[in-house]
Protein backbone atom coordinates (compact mmCIF):
# COMPACT_ATOMS: atom_id res chain seq x y z
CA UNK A 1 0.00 0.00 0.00
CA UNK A 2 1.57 3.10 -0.96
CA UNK A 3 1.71 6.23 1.56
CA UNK A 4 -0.98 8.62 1.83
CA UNK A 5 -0.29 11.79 -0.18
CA UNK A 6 -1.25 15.00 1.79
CA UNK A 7 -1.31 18.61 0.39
CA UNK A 8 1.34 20.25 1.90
CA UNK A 9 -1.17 23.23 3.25
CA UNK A 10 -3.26 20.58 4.56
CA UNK A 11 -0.36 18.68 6.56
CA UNK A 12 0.74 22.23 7.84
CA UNK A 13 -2.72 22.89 8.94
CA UNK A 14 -2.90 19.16 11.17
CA UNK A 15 0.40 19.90 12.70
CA UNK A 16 -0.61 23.36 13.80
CA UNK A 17 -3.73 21.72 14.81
CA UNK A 18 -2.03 19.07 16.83
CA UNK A 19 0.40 21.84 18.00
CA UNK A 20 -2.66 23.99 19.55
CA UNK A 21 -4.30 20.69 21.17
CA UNK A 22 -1.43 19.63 23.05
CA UNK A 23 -0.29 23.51 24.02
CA UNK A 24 -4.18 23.47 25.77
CA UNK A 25 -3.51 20.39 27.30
CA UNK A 26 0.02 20.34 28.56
CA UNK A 27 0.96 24.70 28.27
CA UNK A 28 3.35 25.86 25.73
CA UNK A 29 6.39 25.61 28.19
CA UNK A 30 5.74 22.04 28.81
CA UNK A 31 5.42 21.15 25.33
CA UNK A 32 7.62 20.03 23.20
CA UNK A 33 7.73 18.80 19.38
CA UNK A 34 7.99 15.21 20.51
CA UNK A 35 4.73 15.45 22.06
CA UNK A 36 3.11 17.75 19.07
CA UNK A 37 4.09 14.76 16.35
CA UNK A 38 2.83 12.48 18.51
CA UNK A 39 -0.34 14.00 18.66
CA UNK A 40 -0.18 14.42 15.21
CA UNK A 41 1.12 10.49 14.41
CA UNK A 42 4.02 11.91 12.16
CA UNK A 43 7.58 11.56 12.57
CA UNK A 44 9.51 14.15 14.02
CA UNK A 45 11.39 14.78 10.74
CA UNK A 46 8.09 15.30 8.98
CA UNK A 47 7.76 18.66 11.54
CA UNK A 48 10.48 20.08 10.10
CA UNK A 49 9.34 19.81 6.88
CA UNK A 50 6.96 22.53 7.50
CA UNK A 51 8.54 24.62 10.33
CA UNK A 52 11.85 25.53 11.86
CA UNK A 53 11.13 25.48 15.11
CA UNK A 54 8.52 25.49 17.74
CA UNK A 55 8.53 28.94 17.61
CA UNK A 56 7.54 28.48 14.13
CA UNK A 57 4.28 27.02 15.06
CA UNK A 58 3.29 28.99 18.12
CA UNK A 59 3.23 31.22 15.07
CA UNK A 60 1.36 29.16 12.91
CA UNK A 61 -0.96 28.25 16.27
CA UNK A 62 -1.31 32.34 16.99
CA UNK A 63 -1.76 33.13 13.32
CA UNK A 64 -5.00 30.22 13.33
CA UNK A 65 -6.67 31.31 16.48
CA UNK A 66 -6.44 35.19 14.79
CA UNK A 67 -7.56 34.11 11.75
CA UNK A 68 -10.81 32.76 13.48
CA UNK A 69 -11.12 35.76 15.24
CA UNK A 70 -10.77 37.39 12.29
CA UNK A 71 -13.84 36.21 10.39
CA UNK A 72 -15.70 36.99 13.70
CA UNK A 73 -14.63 40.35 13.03
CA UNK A 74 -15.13 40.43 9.64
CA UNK A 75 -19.14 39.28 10.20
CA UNK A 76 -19.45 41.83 12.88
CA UNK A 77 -18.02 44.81 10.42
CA UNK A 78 -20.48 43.26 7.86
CA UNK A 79 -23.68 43.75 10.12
CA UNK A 80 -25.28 47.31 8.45
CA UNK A 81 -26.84 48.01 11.78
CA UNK A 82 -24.06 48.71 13.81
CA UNK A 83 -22.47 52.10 14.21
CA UNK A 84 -19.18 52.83 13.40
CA UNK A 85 -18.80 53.12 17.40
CA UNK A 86 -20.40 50.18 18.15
CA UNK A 87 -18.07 47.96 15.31
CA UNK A 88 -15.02 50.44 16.78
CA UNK A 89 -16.12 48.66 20.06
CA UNK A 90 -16.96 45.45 18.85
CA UNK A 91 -13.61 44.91 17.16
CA UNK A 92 -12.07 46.24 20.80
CA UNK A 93 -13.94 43.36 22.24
CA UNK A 94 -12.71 40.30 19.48
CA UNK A 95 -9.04 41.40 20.12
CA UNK A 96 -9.30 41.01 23.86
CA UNK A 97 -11.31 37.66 23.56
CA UNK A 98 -8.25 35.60 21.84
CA UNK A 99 -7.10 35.34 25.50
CA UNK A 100 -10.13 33.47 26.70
CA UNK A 101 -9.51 30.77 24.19
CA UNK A 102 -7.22 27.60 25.62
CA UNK A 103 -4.02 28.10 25.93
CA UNK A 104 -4.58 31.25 24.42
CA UNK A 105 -3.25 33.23 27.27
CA UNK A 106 0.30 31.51 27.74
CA UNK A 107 0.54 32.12 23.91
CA UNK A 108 -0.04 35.74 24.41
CA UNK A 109 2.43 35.84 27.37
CA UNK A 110 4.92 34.28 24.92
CA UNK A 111 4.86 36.33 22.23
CA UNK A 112 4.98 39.92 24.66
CA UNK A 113 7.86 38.85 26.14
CA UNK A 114 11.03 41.37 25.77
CA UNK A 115 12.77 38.07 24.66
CA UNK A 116 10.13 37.01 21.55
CA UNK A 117 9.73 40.36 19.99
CA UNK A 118 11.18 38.91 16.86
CA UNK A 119 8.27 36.59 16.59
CA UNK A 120 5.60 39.13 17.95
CA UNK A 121 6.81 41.47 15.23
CA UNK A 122 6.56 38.49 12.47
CA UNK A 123 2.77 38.72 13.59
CA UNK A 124 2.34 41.69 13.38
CA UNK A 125 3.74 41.89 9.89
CA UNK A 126 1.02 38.97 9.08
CA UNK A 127 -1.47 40.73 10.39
CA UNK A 128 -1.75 44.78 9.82
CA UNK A 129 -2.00 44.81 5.84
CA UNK A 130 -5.70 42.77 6.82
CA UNK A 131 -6.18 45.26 10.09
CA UNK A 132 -5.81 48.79 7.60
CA UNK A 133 -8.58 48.61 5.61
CA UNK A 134 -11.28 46.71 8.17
CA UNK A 135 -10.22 50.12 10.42
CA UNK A 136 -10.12 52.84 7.53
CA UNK A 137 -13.58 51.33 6.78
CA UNK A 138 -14.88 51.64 10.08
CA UNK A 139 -13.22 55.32 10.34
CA UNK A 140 -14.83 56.07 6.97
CA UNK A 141 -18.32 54.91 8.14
CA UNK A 142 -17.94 56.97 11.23
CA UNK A 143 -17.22 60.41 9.02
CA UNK A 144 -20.20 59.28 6.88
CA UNK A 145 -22.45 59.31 10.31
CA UNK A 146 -21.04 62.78 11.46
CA UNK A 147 -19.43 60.85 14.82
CA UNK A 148 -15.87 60.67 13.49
CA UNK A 149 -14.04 64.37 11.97
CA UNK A 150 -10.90 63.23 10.76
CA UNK A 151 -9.20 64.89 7.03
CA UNK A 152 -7.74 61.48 6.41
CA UNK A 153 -9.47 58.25 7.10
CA UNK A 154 -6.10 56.26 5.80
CA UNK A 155 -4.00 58.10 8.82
CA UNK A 156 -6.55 58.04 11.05
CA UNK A 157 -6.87 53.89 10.67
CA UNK A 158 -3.02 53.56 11.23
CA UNK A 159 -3.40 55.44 14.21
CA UNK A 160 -6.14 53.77 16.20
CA UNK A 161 -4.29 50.55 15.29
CA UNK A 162 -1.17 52.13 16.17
CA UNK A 163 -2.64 52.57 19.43
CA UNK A 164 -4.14 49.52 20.17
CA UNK A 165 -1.03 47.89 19.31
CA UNK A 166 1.03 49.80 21.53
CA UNK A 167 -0.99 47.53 24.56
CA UNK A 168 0.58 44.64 23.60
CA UNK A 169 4.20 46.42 23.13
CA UNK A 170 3.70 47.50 26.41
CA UNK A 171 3.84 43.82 27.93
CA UNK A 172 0.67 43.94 29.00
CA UNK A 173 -0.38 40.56 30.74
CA UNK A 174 -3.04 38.77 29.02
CA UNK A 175 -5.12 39.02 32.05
CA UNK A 176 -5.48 42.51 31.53
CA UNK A 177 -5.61 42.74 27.98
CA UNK A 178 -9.47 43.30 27.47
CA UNK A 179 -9.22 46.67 30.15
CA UNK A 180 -6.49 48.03 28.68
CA UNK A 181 -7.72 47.60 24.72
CA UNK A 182 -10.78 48.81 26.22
CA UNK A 183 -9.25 51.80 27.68
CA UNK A 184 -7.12 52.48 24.40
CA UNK A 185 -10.29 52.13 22.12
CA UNK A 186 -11.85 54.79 24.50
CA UNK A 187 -9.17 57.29 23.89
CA UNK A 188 -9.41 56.81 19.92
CA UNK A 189 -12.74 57.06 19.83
CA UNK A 190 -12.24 60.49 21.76
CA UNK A 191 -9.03 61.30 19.01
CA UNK A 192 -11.28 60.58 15.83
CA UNK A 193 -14.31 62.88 17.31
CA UNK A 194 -16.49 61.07 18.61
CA UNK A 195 -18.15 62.31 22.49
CA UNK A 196 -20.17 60.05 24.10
CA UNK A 197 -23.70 60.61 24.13
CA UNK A 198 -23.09 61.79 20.43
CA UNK A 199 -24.33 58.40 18.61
């Protein structure tokens, strides 16, 4: 019987899958790529195939649980009802939630630490080219409304991600995440124009 022939996106996916199972189970600091191509019944050369390192798929775990957050996002930003405030809020609220999901919050740990900015910044790179134009959106909707007054919606987006970013360069604990993005998303609601009681 020959071998079974797997996509190599596919085979990525199951080890980052495996990877995110046993980092639940067991914490990332107790885990180690023995156990994660065990769980995934490979060999441990076959990991290597498809990443370096297990810092390679903490990223690859990271990237998948903000990829799911993303489409929850995405479907929130979608829904015509809301208010540029309320989907300002709402995305507020899906950033800080990726630390309620297992495991999550050790990940998050790991990648703000002074020691893993190389990795934190490889996310970030991943990540703000899909961020800019969900934001600038939102920002756009908001001068449409009359809540937001800002000249340049394209600035304005870099800078309330700007600022919500600079939570997690700060080191801020996962615990505390949702206050302070809650706290930061306060303040650029206040920069783009908006007063409470307003909309």
């Amino acid at each position: 019987m020959s071998p079974r022939i797997v996509d190599r996106s596919v085979r990525r996916a199951e080890l980052a899958s495996a990877a995110a199972s046993v980092f639940a189970q067991r914490g990332v600091a107790n885990t180690a790529v023995s156990d994660i191509v065990k769980a995934a019944g490979v060999a441990q050369g076959t990991f290597y195939l498809y990443f370096e390192s297990k810092d390679d798929v903490i990223l690859a775990v990271v990237e998948r649980m903000v990829e799911e957050m993303f489409a929850g996002i995405e479907t929130a930003a979608d829904a015509p009802e809301s208010s540029a405030v309320e989907r300002m809020r709402d995305l507020s609220d899906l950033l800080a939630s990726i630390e309620r999901a297992p495991g999550a919050t050790e990940l998050v740990d790991i990648l703000h630490h002074p020691d893993n900015r190389a990795l934190h910044d490889r996310m970030a790179e991943h990540l703000m080219p899909r961020f800019i134009p969900l934001v600038e959106s939102i920002v756009e909707q908001g001068v449409a409304e009359g809540t937001f007054d800002v000249p340049d919606t394209h600035a304005a987006a870099w800078f309330v991600l700007g600022g919500l970013q600079s939570v997690e360069l700060m080191d801020t604990p996962a615990a505390e995440m949702p206050a302070a993005l809650a706290a930061a998303t306060h303040l650029a609601l206040r920069t783009l124009g908006y007063r409470e009681g307003a909309a």
